[in-house]
Protein backbone atom coordinates (compact mmCIF):
# COMPACT_ATOMS: atom_id res chain seq x y z
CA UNK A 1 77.40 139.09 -48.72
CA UNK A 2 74.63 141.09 -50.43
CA UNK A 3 73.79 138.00 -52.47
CA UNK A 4 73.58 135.71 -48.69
CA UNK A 5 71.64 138.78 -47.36
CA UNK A 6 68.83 138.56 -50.35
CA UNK A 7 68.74 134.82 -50.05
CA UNK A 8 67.90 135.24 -46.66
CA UNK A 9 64.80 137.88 -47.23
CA UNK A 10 63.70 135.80 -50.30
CA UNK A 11 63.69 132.47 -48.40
CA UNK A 12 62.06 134.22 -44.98
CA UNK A 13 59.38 136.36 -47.33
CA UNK A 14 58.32 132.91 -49.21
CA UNK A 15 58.23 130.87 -46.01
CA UNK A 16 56.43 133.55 -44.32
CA UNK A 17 53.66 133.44 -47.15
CA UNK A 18 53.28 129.78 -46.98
CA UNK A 19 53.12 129.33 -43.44
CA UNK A 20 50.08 132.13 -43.47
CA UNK A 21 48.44 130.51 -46.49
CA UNK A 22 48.44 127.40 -44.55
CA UNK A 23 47.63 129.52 -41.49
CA UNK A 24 44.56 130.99 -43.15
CA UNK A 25 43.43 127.90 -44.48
CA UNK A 26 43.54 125.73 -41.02
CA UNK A 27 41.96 128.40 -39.52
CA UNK A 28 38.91 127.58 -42.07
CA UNK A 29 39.14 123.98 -41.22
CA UNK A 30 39.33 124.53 -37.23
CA UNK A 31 35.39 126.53 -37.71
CA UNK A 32 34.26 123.04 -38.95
CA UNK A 33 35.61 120.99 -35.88
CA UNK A 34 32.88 122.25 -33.38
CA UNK A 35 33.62 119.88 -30.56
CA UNK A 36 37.20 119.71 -28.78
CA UNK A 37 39.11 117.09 -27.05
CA UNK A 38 38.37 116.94 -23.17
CA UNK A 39 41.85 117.03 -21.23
CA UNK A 40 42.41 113.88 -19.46
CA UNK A 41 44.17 113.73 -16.39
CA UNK A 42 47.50 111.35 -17.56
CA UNK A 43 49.62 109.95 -14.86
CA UNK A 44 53.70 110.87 -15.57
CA UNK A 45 54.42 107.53 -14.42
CA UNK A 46 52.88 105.70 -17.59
CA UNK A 47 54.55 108.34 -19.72
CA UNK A 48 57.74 108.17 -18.33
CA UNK A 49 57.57 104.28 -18.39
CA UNK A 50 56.46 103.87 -21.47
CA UNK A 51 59.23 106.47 -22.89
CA UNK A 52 62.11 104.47 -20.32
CA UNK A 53 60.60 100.82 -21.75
CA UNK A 54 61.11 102.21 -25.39
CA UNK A 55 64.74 103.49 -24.82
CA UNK A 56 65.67 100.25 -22.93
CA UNK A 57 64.71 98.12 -25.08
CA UNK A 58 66.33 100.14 -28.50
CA UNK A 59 69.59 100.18 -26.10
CA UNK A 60 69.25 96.23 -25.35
CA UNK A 61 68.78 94.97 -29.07
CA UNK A 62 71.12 97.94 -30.78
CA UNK A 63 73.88 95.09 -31.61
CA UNK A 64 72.04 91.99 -32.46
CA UNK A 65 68.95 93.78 -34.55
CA UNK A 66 69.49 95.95 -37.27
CA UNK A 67 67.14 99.36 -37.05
CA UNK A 68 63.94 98.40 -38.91
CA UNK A 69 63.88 94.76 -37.23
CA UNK A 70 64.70 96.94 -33.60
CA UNK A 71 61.91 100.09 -34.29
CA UNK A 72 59.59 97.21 -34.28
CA UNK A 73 60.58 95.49 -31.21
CA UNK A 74 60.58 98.95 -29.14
CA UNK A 75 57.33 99.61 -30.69
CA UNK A 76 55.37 96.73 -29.96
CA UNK A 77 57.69 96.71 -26.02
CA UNK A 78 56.29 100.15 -25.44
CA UNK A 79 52.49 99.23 -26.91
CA UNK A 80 52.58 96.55 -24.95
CA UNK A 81 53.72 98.19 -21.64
CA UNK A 82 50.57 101.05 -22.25
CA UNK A 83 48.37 97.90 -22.69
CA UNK A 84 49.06 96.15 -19.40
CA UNK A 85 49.31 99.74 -17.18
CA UNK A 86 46.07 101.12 -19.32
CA UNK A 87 45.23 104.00 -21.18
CA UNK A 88 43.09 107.31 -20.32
CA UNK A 89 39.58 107.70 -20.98
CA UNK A 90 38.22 110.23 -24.12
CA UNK A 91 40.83 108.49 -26.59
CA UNK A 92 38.77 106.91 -28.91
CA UNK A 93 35.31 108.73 -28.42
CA UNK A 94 32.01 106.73 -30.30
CA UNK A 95 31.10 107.97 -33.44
CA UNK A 96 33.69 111.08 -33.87
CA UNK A 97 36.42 109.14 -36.30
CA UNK A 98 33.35 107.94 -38.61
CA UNK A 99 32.57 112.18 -39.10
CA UNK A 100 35.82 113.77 -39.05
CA UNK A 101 38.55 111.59 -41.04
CA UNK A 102 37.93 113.41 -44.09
CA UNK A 103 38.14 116.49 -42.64
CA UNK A 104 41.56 115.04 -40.84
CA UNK A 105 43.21 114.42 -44.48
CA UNK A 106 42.23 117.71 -45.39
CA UNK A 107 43.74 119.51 -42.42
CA UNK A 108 47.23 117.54 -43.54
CA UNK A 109 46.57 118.48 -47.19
CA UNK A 110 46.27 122.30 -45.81
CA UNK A 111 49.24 122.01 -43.75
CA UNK A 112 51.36 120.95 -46.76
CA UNK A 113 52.04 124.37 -47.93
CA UNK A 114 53.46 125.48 -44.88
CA UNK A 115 56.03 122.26 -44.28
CA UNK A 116 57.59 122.63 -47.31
CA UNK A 117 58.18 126.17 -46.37
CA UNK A 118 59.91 124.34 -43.00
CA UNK A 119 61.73 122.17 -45.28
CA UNK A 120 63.19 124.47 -47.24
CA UNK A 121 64.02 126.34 -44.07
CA UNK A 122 65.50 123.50 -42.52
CA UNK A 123 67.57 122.91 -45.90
CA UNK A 124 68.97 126.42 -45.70
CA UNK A 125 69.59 126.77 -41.92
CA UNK A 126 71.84 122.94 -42.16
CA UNK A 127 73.73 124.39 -45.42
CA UNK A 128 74.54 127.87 -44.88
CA UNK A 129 74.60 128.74 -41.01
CA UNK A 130 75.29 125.03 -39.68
CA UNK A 131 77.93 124.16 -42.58
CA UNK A 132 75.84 120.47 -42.59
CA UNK A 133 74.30 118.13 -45.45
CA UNK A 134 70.83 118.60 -46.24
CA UNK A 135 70.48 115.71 -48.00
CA UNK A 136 66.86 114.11 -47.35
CA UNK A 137 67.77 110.90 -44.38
CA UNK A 138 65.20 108.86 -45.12
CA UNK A 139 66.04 108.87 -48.98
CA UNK A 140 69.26 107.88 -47.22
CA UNK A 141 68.85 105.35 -45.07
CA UNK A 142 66.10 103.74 -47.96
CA UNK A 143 68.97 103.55 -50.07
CA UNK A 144 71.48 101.85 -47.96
CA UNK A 145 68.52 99.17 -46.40
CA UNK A 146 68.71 95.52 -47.93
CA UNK A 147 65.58 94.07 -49.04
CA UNK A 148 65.19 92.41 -45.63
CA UNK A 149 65.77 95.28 -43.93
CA UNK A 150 63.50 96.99 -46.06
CA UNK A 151 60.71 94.93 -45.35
CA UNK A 152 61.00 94.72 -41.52
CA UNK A 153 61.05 98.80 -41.76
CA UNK A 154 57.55 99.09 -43.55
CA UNK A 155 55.06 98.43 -40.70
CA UNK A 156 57.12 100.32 -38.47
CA UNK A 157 57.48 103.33 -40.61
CA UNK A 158 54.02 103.38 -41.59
CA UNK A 159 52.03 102.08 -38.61
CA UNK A 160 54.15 101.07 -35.41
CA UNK A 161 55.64 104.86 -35.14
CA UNK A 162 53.04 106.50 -36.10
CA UNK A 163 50.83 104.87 -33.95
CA UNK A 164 53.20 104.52 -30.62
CA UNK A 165 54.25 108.31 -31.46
CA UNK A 166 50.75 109.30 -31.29
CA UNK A 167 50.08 107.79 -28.47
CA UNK A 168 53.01 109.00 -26.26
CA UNK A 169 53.40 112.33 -27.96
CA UNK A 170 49.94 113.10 -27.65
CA UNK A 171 47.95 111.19 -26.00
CA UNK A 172 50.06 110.73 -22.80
CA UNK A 173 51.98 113.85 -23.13
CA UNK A 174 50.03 116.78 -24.78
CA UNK A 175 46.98 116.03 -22.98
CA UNK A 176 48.82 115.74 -19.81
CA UNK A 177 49.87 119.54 -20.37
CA UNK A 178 46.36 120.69 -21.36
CA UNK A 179 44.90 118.68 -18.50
CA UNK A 180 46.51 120.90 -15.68
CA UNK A 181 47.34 121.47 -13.20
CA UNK A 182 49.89 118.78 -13.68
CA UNK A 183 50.82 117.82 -10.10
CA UNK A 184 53.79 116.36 -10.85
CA UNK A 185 55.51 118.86 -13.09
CA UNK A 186 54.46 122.40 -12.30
CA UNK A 187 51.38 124.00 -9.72
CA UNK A 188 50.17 126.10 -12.77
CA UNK A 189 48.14 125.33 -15.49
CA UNK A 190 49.15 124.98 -18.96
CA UNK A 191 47.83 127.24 -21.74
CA UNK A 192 47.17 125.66 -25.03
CA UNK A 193 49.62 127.00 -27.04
CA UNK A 194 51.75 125.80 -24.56
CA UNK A 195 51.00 122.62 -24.10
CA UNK A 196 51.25 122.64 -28.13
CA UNK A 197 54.79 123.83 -28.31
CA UNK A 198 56.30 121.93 -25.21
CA UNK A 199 54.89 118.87 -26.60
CA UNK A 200 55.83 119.10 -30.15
CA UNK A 201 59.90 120.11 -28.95
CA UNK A 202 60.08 116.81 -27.29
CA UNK A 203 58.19 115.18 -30.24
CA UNK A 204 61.22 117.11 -32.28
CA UNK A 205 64.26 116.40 -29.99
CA UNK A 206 63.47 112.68 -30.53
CA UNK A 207 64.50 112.96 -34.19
CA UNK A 208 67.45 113.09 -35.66
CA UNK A 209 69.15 116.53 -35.43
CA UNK A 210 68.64 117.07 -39.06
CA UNK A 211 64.82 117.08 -38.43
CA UNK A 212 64.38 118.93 -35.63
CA UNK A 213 62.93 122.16 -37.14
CA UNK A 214 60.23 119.52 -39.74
CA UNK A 215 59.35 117.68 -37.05
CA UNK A 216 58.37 120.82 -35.06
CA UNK A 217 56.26 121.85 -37.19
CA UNK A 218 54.31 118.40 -37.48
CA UNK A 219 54.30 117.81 -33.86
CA UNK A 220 52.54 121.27 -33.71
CA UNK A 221 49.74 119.95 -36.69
CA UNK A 222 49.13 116.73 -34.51
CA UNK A 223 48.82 118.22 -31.55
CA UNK A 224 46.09 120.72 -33.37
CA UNK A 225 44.71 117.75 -34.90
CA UNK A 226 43.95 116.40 -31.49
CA UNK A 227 42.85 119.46 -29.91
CA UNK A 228 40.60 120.05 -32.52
CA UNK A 229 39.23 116.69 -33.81
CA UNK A 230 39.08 114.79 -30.38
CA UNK A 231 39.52 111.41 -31.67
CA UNK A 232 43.22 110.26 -31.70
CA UNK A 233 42.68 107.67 -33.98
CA UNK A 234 42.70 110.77 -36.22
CA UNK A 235 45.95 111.63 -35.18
CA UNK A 236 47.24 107.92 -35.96
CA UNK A 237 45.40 108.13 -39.45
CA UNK A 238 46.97 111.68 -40.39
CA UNK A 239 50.50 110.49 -39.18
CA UNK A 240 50.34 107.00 -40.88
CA UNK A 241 49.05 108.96 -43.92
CA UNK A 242 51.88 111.24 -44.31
CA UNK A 243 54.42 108.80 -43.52
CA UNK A 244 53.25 107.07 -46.54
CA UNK A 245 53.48 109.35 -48.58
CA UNK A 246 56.67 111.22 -48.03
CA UNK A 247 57.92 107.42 -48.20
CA UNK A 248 56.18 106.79 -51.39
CA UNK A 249 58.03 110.36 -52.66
CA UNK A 250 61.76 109.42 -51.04
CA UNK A 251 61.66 106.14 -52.86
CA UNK A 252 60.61 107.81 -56.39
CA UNK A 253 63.24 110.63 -56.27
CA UNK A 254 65.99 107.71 -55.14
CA UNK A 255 65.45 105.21 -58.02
């Protein structure tokens, strides 16, 4: 018990530290972002049919299509369905990706740090007080893809999710919060921080359960990416970005 109880300090004292070394060091980055996003006013209908076109379509092609060759499908259904029904305006503002997608890598380079605090969190919380496997999914599911499998599930990985999460995660539904008053979901308006955490939970419930607390924490960085860089093409670049690279590092500690 005293052994468990020291664990527990240990673990919470050295994720504490990361998360305000990465905490200090954002804070540095957000003074160079001088600009913001401008809330957009999002209709919930192109959300919420966007989200329902996604979920029908996974349900519709779950027996014929294995899950790299169906992750596509849903994205490109649900990119397709925001093409025809039309995005907001202040998405892709002139000029502001060309400036700021440096300093977009080095907001994800500063948030490292902190995540692997999360992970280790996440690791501990599934072992001890959960009594479930740790063991990295991706790593996983890499392992048990064929090579056809494996290369339906590289664009989608590393550009279709990113880039339809972005968009539906953020774009639709972050800035939909900041934007309020939200007619359709509350008379009051949102604060920031908010916004920020209701947005990244349903960013995190639509993992699996194993990456709930990880994806928190990312959905949080995005979201701060947007607020603060005003481009979401930056968002798109930062997500694609680390999806590469935590791929590149699951398939090196699996062979």
């Amino acid at each position: 018990m005293i052994r468990f109880s020291l664990e527990c300090a240990w673990l919470l004292i050295s994720c504490g530290l990361l998360l305000i070394v990465t905490g200090i060091a954002l804070a540095g980055l957000g003074r160079m972002a001088n600009e913001r996003a401008l809330p957009c006013a999002i209709p919930l209908p192109h959300l919420l049919g966007a989200m329902l076109c996604f979920v029908l379509f996974g349900w519709a092609l779950q027996e014929p299509l294995p899950w790299p060759m169906r992750m596509v499908a849903q994205a490109l259904a649900a990119v397709a369905y925001l093409r025809l029904v039309g995005g907001p305006g202040g998405w892709f503002p002139q000029g502001v990706f060309a400036r700021r997608w440096r300093w977009a890598l080095q907001v994800w380079l500063a948030a490292m740090p902190g995540l692997y605090g999360i992970l280790r969190l996440n690791d501990f919380l599934l072992e001890q007080v959960f009594a479930a496997s740790s063991g990295n999914l991706v790593r996983s599911q890499l392992l048990e893809m064929s090579a056809f499998d494996f290369v339906w599930a590289l664009p989608a990985i590393l550009l279709l999710m990113p880039a339809l999460e972005e968009v539906l995660f953020r774009g639709y539904l972050f800035r939909m919060l900041v934007a309020a008053p939200a007619a359709a979901l509350t008379k009051r308006r949102f604060s920031l921080l908010g916004a920020l955490f209701s947005s990244s939970m349903v960013f995190a419930l639509a993992h699996p359960r194993g990456m709930w607390l990880p994806a928190l924490y990312l959905g949080c960085l995005f979201a701060w990416v947007d607020w603060r860089g005003g481009d979401l093409r930056l968002n798109i670049l930062v997500h694609c970005w680390h999806n590469a690279v935590f791929l590149v590092f699951a398939m090196c500690v699996s062979s």
